[in-house]
N, C-alpha and C. Protein backbone atom coordinates (compact mmCIF):
# COMPACT_ATOMS: atom_id res chain seq x y z
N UNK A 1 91.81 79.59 92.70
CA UNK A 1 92.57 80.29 93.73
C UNK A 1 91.68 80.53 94.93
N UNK A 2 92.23 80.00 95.55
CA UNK A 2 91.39 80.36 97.33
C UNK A 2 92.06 81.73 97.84
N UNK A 3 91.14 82.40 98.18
CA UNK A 3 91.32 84.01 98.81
C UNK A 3 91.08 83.74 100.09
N UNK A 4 91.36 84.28 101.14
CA UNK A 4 91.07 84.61 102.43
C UNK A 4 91.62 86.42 102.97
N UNK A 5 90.22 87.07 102.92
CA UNK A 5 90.25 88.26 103.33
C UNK A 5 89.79 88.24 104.70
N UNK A 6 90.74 89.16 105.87
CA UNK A 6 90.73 89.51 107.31
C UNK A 6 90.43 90.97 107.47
N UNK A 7 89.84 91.70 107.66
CA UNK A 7 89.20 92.74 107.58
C UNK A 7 88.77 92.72 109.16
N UNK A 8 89.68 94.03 109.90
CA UNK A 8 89.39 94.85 111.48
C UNK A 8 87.98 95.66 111.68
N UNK A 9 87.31 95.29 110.36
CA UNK A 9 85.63 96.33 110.02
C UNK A 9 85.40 97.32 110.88
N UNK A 10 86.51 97.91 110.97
CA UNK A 10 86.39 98.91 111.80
C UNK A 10 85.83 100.51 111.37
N UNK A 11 86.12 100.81 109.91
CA UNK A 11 85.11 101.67 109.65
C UNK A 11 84.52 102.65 110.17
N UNK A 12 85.76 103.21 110.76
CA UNK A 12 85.75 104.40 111.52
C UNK A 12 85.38 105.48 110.55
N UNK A 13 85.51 105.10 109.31
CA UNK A 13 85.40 106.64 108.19
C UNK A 13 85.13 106.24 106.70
N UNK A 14 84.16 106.98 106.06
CA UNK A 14 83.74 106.33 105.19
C UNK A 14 84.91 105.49 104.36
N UNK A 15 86.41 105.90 104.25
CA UNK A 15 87.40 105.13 103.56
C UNK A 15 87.51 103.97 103.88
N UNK A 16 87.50 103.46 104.99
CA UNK A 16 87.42 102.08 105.21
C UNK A 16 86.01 101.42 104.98
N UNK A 17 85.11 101.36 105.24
CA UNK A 17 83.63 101.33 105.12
C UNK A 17 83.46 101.01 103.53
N UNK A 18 83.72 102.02 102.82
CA UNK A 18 83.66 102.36 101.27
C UNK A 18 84.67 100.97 100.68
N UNK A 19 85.69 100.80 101.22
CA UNK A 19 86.75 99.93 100.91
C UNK A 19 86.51 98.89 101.17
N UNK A 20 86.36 98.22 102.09
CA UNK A 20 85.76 96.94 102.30
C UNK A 20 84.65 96.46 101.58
N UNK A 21 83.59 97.38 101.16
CA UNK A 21 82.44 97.18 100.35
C UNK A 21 82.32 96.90 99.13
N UNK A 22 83.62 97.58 98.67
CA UNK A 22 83.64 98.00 96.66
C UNK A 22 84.65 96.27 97.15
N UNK A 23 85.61 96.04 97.82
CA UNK A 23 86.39 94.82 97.86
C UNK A 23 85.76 93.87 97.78
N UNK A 24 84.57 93.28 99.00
CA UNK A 24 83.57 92.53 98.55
C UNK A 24 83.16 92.45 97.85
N UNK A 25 82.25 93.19 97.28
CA UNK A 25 81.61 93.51 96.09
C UNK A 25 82.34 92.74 94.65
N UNK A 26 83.68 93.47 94.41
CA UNK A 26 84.55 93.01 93.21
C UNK A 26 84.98 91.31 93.38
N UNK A 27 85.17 91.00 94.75
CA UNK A 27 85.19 89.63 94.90
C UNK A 27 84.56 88.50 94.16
N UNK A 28 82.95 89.73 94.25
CA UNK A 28 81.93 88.69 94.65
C UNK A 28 81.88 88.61 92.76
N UNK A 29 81.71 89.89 91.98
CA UNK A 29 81.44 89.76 90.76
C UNK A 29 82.12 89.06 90.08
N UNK A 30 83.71 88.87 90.23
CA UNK A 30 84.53 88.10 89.87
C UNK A 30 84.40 86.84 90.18
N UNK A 31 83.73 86.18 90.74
CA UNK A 31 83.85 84.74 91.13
C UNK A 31 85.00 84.23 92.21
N UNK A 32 85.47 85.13 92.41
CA UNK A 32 86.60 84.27 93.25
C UNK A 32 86.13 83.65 94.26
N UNK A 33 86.83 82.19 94.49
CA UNK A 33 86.20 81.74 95.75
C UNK A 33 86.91 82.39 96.95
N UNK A 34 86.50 83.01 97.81
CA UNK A 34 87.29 83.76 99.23
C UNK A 34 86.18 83.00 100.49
N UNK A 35 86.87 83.43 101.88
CA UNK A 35 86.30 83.32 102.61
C UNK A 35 86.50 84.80 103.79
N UNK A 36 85.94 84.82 104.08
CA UNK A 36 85.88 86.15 104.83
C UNK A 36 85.95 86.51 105.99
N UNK A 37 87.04 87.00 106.85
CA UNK A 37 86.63 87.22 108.33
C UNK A 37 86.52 88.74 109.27
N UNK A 38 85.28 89.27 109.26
CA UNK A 38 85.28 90.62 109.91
C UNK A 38 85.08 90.56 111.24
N UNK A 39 86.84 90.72 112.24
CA UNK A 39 87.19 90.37 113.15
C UNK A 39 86.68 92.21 114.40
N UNK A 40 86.00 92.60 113.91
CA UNK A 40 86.01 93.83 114.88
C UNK A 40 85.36 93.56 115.91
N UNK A 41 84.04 92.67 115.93
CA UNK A 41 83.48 92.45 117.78
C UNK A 41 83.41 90.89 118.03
N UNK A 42 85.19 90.69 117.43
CA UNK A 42 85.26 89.38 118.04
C UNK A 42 86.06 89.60 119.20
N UNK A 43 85.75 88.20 120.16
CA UNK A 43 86.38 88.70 121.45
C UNK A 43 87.69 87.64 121.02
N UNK A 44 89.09 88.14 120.91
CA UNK A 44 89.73 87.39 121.12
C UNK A 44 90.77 87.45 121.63
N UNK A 45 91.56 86.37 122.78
CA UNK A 45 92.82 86.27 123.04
C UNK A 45 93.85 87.10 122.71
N UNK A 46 94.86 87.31 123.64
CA UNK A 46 96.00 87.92 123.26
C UNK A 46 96.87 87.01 123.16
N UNK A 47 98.02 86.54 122.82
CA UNK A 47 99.12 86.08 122.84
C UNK A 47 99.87 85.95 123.86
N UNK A 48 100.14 84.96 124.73
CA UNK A 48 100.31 85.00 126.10
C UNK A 48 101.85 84.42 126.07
N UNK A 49 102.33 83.89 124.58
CA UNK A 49 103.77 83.22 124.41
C UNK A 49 103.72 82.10 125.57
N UNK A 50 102.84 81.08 125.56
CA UNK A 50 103.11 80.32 126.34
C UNK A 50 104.11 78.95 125.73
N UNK A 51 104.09 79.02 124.43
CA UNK A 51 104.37 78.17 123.31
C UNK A 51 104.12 76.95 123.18
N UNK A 52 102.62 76.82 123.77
CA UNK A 52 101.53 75.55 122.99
C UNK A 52 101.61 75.33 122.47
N UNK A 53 101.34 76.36 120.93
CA UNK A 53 101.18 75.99 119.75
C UNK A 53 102.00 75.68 118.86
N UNK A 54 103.41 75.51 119.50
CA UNK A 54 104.94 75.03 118.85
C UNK A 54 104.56 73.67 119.78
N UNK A 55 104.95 73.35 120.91
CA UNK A 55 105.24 72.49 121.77
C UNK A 55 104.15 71.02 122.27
N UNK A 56 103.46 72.00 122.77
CA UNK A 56 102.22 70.77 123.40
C UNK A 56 100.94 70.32 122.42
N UNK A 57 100.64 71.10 121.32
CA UNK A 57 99.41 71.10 120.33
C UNK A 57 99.99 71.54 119.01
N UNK A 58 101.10 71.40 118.49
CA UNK A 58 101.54 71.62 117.49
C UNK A 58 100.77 72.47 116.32
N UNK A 59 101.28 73.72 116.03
CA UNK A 59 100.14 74.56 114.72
C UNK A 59 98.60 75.11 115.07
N UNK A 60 98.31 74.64 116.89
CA UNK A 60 97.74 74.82 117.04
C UNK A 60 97.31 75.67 118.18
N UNK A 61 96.66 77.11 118.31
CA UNK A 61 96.76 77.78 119.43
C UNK A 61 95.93 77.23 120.67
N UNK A 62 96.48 77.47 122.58
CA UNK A 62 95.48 76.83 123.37
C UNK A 62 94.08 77.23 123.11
N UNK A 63 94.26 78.72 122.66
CA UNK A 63 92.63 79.91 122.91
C UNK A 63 91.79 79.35 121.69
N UNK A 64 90.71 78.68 121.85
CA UNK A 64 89.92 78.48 121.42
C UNK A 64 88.58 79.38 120.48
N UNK A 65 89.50 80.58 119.81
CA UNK A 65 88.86 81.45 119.13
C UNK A 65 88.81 81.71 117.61
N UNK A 66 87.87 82.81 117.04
CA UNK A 66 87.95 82.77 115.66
C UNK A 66 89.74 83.23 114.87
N UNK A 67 90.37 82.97 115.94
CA UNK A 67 92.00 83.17 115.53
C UNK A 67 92.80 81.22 114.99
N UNK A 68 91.48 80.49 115.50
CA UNK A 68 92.19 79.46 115.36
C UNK A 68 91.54 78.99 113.60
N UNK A 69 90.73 79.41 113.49
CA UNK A 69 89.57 79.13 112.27
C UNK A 69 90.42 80.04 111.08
N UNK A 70 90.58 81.15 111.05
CA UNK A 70 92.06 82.09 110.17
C UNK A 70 93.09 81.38 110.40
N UNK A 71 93.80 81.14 111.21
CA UNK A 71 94.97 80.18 110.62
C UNK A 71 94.85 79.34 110.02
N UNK A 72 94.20 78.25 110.73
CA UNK A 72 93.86 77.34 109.36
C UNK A 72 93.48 77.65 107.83
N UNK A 73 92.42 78.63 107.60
CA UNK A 73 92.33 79.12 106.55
C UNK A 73 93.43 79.67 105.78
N UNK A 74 93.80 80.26 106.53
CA UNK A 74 95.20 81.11 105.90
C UNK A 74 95.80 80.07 105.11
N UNK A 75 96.57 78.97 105.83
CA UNK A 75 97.07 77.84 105.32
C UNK A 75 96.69 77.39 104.39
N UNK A 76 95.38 76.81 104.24
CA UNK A 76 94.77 76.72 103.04
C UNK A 76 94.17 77.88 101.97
N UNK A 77 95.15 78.97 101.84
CA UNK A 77 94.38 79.98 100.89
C UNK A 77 95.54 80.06 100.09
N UNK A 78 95.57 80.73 99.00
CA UNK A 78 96.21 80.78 97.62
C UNK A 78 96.70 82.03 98.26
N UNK A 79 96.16 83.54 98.50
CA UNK A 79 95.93 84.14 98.95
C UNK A 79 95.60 85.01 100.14
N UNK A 80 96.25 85.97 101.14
CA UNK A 80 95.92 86.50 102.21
C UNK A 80 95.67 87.62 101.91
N UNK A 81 94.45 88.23 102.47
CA UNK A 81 94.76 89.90 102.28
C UNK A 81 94.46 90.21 103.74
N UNK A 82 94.93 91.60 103.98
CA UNK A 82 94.72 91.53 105.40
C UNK A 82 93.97 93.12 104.99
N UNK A 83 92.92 93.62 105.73
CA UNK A 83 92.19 95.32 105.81
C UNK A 83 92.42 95.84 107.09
N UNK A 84 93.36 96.93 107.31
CA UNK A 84 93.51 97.50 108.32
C UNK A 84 93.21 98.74 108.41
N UNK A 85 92.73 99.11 109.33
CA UNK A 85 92.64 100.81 109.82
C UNK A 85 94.00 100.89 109.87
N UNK A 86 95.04 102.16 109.63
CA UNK A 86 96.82 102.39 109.99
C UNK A 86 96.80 102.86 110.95
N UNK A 87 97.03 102.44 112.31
CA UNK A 87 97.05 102.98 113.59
C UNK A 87 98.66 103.41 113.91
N UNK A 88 99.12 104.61 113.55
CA UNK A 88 100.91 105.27 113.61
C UNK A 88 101.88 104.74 112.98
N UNK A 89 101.00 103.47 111.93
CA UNK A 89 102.44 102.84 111.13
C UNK A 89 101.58 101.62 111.05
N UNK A 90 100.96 101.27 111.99
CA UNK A 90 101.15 99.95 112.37
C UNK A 90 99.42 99.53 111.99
N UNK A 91 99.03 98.29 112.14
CA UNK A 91 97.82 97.73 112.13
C UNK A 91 96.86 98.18 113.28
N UNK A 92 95.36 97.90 112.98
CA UNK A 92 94.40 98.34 114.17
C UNK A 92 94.46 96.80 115.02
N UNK A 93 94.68 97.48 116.19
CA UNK A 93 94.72 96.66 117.57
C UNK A 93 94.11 94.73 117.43
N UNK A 94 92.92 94.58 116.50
CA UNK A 94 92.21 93.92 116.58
C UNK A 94 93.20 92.71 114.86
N UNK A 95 93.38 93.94 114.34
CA UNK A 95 94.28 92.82 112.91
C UNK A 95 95.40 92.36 113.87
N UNK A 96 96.15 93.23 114.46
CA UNK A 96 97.34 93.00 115.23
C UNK A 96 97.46 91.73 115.91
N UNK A 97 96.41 91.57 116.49
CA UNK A 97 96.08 90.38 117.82
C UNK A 97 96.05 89.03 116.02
N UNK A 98 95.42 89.21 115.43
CA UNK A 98 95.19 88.18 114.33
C UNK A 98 96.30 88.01 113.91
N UNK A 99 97.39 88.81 113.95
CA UNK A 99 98.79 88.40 113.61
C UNK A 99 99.41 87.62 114.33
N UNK A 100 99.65 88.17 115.34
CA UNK A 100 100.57 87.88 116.87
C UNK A 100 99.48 86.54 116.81
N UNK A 101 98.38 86.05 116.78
CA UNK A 101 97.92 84.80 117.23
C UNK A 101 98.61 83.96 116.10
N UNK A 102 99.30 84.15 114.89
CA UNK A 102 99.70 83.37 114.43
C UNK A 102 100.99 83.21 114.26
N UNK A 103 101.61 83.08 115.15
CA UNK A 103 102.71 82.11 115.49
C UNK A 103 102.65 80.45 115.46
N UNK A 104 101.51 80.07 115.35
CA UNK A 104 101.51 78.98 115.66
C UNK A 104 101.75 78.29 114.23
N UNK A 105 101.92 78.93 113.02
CA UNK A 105 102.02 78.49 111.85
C UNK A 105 103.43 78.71 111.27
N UNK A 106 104.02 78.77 112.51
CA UNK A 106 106.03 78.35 111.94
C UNK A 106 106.32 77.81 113.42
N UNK A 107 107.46 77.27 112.89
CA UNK A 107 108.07 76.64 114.18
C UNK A 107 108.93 77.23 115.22
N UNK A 108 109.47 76.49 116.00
CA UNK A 108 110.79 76.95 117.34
C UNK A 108 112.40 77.44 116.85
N UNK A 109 112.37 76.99 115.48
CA UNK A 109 113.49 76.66 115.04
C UNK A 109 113.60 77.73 114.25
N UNK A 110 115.48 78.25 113.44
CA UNK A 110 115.32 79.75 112.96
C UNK A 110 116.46 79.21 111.90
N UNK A 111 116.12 80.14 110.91
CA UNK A 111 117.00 80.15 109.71
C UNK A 111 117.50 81.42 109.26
N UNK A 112 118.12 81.34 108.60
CA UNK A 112 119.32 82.68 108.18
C UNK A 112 117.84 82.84 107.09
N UNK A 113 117.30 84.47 106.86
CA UNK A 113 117.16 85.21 106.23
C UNK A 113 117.61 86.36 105.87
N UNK A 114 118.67 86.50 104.17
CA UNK A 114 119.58 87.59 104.30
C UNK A 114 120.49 88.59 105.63
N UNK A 115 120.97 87.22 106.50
CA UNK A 115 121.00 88.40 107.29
C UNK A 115 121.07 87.81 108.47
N UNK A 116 119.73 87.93 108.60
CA UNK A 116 118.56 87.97 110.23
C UNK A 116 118.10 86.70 109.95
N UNK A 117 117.91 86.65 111.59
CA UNK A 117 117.61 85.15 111.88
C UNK A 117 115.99 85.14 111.90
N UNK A 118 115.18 84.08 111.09
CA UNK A 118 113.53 84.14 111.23
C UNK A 118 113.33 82.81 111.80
N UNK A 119 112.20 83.11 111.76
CA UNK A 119 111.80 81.06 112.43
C UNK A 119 111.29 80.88 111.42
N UNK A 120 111.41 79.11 111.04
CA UNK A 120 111.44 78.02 110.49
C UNK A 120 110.22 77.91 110.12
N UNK A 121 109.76 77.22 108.60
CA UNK A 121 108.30 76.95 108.12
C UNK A 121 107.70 76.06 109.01
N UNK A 122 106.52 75.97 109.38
CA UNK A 122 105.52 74.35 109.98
C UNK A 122 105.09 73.41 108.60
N UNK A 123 104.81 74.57 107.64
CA UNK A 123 104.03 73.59 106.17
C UNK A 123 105.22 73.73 104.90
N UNK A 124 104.55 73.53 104.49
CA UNK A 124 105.41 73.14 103.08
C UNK A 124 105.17 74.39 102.46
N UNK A 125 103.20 74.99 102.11
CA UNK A 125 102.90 76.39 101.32
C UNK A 125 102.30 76.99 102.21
N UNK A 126 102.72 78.67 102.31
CA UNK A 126 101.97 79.56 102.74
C UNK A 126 101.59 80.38 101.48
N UNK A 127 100.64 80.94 102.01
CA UNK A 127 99.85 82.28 101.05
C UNK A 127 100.81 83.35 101.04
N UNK A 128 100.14 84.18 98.97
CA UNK A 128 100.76 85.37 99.28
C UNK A 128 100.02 86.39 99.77
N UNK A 129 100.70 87.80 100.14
CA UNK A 129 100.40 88.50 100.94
C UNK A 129 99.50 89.63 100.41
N UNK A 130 98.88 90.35 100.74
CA UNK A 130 98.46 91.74 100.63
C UNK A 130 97.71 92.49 101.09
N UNK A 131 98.37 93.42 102.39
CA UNK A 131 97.93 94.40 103.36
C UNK A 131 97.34 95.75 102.77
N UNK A 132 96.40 96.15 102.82
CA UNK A 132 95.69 96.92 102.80
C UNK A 132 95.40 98.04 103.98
N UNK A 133 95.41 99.14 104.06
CA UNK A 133 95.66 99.93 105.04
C UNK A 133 95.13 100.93 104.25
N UNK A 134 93.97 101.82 105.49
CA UNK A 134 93.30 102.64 105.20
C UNK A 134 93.49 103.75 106.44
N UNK A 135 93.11 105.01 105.77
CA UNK A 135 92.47 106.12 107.15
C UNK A 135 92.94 107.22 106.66
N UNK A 136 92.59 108.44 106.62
CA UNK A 136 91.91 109.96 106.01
C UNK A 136 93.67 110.57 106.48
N UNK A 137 94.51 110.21 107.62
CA UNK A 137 95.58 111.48 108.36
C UNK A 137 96.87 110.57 107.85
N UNK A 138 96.68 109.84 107.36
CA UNK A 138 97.95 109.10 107.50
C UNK A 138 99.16 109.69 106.99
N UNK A 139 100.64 109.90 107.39
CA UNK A 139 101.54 110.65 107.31
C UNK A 139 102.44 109.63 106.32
N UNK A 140 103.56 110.44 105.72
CA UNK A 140 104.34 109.65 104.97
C UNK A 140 105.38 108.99 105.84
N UNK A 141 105.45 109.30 106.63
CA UNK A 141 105.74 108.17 107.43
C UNK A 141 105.37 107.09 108.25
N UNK A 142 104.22 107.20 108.53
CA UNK A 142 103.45 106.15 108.77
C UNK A 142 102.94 104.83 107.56
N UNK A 143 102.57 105.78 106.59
CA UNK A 143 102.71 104.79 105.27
C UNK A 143 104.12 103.96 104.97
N UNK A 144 105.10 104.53 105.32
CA UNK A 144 106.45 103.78 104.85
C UNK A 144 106.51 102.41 106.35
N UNK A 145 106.51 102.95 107.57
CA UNK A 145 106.29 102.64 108.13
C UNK A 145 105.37 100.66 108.08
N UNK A 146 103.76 101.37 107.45
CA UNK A 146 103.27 100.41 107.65
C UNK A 146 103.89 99.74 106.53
N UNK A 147 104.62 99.99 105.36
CA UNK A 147 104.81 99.09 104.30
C UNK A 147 105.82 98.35 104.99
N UNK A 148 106.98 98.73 105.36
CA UNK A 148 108.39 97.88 106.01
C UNK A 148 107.90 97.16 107.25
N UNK A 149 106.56 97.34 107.80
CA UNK A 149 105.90 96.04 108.85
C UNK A 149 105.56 95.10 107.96
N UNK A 150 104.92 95.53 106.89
CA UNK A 150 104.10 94.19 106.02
C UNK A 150 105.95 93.44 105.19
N UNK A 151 106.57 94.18 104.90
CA UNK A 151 107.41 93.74 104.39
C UNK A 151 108.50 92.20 105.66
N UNK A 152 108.69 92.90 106.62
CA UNK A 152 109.15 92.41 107.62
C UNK A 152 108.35 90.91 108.42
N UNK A 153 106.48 91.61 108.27
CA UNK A 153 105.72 90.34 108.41
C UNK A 153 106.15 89.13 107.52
N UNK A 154 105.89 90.00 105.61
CA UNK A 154 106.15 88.71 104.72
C UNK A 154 106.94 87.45 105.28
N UNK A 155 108.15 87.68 105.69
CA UNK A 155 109.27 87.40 105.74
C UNK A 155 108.76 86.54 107.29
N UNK A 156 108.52 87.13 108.13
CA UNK A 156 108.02 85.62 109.35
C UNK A 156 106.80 84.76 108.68
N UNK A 157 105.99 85.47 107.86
CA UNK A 157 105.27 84.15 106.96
C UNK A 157 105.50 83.57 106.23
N UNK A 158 106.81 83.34 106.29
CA UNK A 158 107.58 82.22 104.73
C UNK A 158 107.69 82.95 103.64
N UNK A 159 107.55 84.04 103.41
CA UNK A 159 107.29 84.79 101.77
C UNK A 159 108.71 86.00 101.90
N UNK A 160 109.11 85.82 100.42
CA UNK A 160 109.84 87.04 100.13
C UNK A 160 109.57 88.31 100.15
N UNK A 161 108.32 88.67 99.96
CA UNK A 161 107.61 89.84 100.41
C UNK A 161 105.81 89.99 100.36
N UNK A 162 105.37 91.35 100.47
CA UNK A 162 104.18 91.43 100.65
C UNK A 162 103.83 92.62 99.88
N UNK A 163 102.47 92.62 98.69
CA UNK A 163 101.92 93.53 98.54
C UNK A 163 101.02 94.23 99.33
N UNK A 164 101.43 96.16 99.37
CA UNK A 164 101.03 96.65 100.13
C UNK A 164 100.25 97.74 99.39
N UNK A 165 99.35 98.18 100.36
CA UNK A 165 98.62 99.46 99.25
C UNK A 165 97.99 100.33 100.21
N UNK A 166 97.60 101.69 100.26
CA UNK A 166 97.61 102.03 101.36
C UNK A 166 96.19 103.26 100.81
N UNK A 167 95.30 103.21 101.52
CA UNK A 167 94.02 104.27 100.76
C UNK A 167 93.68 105.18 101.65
N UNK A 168 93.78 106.57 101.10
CA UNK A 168 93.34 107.92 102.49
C UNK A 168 91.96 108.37 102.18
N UNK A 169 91.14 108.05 100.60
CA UNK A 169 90.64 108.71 100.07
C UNK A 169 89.73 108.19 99.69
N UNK A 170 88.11 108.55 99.85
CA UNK A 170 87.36 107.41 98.92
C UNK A 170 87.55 107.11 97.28
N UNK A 171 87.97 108.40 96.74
CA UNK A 171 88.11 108.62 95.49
C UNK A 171 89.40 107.41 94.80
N UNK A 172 90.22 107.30 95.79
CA UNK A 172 91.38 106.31 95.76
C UNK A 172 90.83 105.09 95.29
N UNK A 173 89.88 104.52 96.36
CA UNK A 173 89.11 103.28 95.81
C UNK A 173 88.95 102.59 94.78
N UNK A 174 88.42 102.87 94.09
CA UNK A 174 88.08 102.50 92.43
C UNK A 174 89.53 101.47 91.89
N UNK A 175 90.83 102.43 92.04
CA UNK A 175 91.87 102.13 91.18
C UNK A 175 92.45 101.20 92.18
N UNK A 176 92.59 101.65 93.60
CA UNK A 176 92.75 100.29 94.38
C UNK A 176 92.40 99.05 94.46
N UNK A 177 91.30 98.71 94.22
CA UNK A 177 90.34 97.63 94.23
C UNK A 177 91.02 97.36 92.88
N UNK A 178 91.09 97.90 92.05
CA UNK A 178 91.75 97.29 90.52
C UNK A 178 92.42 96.62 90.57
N UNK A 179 93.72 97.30 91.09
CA UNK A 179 95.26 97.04 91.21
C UNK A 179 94.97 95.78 92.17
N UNK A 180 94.07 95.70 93.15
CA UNK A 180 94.62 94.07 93.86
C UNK A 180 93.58 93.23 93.18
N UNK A 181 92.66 93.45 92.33
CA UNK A 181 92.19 92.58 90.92
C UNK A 181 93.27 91.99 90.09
N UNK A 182 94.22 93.14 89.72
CA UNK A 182 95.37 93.10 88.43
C UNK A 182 96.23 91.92 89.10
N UNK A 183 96.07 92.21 90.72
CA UNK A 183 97.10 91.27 91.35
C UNK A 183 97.16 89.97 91.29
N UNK A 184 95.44 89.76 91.75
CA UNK A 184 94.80 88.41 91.90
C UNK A 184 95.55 87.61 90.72
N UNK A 185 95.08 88.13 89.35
CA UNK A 185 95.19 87.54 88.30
C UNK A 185 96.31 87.51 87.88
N UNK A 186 97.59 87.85 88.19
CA UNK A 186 99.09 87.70 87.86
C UNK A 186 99.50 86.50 88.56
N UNK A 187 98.67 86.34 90.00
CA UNK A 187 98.87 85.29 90.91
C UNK A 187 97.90 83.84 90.47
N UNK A 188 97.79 84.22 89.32
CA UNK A 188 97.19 82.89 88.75
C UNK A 188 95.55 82.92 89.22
N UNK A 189 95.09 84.20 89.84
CA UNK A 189 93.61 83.56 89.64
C UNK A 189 92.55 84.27 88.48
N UNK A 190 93.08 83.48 87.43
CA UNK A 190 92.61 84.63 86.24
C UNK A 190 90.96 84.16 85.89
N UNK A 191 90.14 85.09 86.06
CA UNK A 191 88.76 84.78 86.02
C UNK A 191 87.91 85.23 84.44
């Protein structure tokens, strides 16, 4: 199983800091093969919707940044996890931009999902999901919040849904890091 963890290393408080560390860490003891990207003092692009990366360069964004190196990866991973600081619901500024840059991994075209209209696969497999969201104030609504974004993301990344998990506490840690262990290995990467 190929992992690809995106981590905002933002680490504003020991919960995130602590979390990212014991995550690595368990990665690393387990063997999984992952690849890793700690996007906090990368400089990258915003999303300018010019639609290059549908149109003129197909799957591929114009901005020439570590946003183009994660998509690809992504594509090729068994696995996505994404580590966010919860900024009012939502992702920290810097995961955000790593999202929004990937548009370029579905197409122009839209299909009925229950409902609502999504856009169309580019590949055949995407990865499954699992957002991670950290920070000490977070409200119960902001937690519901960030879960029905990751849920709503799943769903523009080709997937029926997304595991979400959400940590305020260092003490939390331990059993968190478990539970997306327990995950790994339901998802077939049994070590």
């Amino acid at each position: 199983m190929n992992i690809l963890l995106v981590s905002d290393g933002e680490a504003t408080s020991s919960v995130g800091e602590k979390l990212q560390e014991e995550l690595l860490k368990k990665l690393n003891e387990s063997n999984y093969s992952y690849k890793y990207y700690n996007v906090k003092d990368e400089k990258m692009n915003k999303c300018v919707g010019c639609f290059n990366c549908w149109l003129r360069t197909p799957g591929l964004c114009v901005f020439d940044d570590i946003t183009r190196d994660i998509s690809r990866d992504e594509i090729n991973s068994d696995l996505y996890i994404v580590l966010s600081e919860i900024k009012y619901g939502s992702y920290s500024p810097k995961i955000k931009r790593v999202l929004d840059r990937g548009i370029c991994k579905i197409l122009p075209f839209f299909k009925d999902v229950n409902g609502e209209m999504h856009h169309a696969p580019r590949y055949e497999k995407y990865p499954e999901l699992v957002f991670v969201g950290y920070g000490r104030d977070i409200s119960v609504n902001e937690e519901e919040t960030f879960k029905g974004l990751n849920q709503a993301n799943a769903i523009n990344f080709q997937k029926d849904n997304a595991e979400s998990y959400v940590c305020r506490d260092v003490a939390e840690i331990e059993n968190l890091v478990n539970s997306i262990l327990s995950y790994i290995k339901v998802m077939g990467g049994e070590r």
